[in-house]
Every structure is written in structure tokens, then in C-alpha cells.
Protein backbone atom coordinates (compact mmCIF):
# COMPACT_ATOMS: atom_id res chain seq x y z
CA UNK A 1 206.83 165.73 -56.65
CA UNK A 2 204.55 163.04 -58.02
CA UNK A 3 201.01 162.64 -56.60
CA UNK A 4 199.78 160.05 -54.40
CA UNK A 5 198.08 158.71 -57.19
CA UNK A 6 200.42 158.20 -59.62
CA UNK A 7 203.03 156.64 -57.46
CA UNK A 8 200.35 154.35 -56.01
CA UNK A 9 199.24 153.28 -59.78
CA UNK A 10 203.22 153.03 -60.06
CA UNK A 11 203.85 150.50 -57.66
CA UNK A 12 200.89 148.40 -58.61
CA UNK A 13 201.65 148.83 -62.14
CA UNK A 14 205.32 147.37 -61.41
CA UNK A 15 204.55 144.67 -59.32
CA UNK A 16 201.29 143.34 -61.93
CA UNK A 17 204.03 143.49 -64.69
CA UNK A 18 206.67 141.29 -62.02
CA UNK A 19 204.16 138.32 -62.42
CA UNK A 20 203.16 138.53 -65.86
CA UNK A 21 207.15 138.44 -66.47
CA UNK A 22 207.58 136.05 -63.88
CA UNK A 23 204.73 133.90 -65.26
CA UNK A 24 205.89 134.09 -68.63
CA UNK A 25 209.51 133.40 -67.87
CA UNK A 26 208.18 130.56 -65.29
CA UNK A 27 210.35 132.05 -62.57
CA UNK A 28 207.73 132.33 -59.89
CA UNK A 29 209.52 129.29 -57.78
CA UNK A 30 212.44 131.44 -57.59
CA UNK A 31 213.04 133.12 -54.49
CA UNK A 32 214.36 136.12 -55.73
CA UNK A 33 211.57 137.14 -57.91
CA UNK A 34 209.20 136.14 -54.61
CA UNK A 35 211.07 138.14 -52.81
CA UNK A 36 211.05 141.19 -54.41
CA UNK A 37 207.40 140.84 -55.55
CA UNK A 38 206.80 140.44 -51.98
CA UNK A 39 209.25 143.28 -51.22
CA UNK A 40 206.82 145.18 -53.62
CA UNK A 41 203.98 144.68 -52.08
CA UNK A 42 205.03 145.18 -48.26
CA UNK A 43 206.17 148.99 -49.78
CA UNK A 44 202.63 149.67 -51.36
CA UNK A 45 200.94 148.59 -47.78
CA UNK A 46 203.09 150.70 -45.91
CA UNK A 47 203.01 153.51 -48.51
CA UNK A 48 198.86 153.63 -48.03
CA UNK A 49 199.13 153.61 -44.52
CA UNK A 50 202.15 156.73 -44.34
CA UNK A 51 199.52 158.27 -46.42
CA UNK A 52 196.00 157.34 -44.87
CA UNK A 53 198.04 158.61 -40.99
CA UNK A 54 199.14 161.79 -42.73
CA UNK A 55 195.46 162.83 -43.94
CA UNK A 56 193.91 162.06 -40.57
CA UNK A 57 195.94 163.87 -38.54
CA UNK A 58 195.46 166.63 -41.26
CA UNK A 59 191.96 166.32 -40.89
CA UNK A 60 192.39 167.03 -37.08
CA UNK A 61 194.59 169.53 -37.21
């Protein structure tokens, strides 16, 4: 299983690499691509929050 870190760096990695293509394509207006950049972006959030709840209640525990 991949660390936290590398699928973090992942994510952002994919989604900074979305809007250079997207830039360089001049796409951006497109909903699609907002979309899924978007789409991107909602995942990392919820992704850091699965993972900051997890080590708290570690922490308790």
C-alpha cells in the first residue's frame, strides 16, 4: 500500500499537470476539464481530512 505521502504528492502532482495541460491546450473554459480539476481537488480535501480523523483518534486511543 502506498504511503500517505506519496498518494498525497500524487494527487497534487495530477491535478498541477491538469492546468498546465489545460492552459496549454486553452481548455480551461471547458466544463469538463473544470470539472474534473475540481473533482480533483474535492478528493485531495477529503483525502487529508480521512487521514487527519484517523491519526487523532489514534492518538486517543
Amino acid at each position: 500500500m502506498p504511503s500517505i505521502n506519496f498518494i498525497a504528492r500524487a494527487l497534487t502532482g495530477i491535478i498541477a499537470f491538469g492546468f498546465l495541460i489545460a492552459g496549454i491546450f486553452d481548455v480551461l473554459d471547458y466544463f469538463i476539464v473544470k470539472f474534473l480539476l475540481f473533482g480533483i481537488f474535492i478528493a485531495i480535501v477529503i483525502y487529508i481530512g480521512i487521514i487527519l480523523y484517523k491519526n487523532e483518534t489514534h492518538h486517543k486511543a
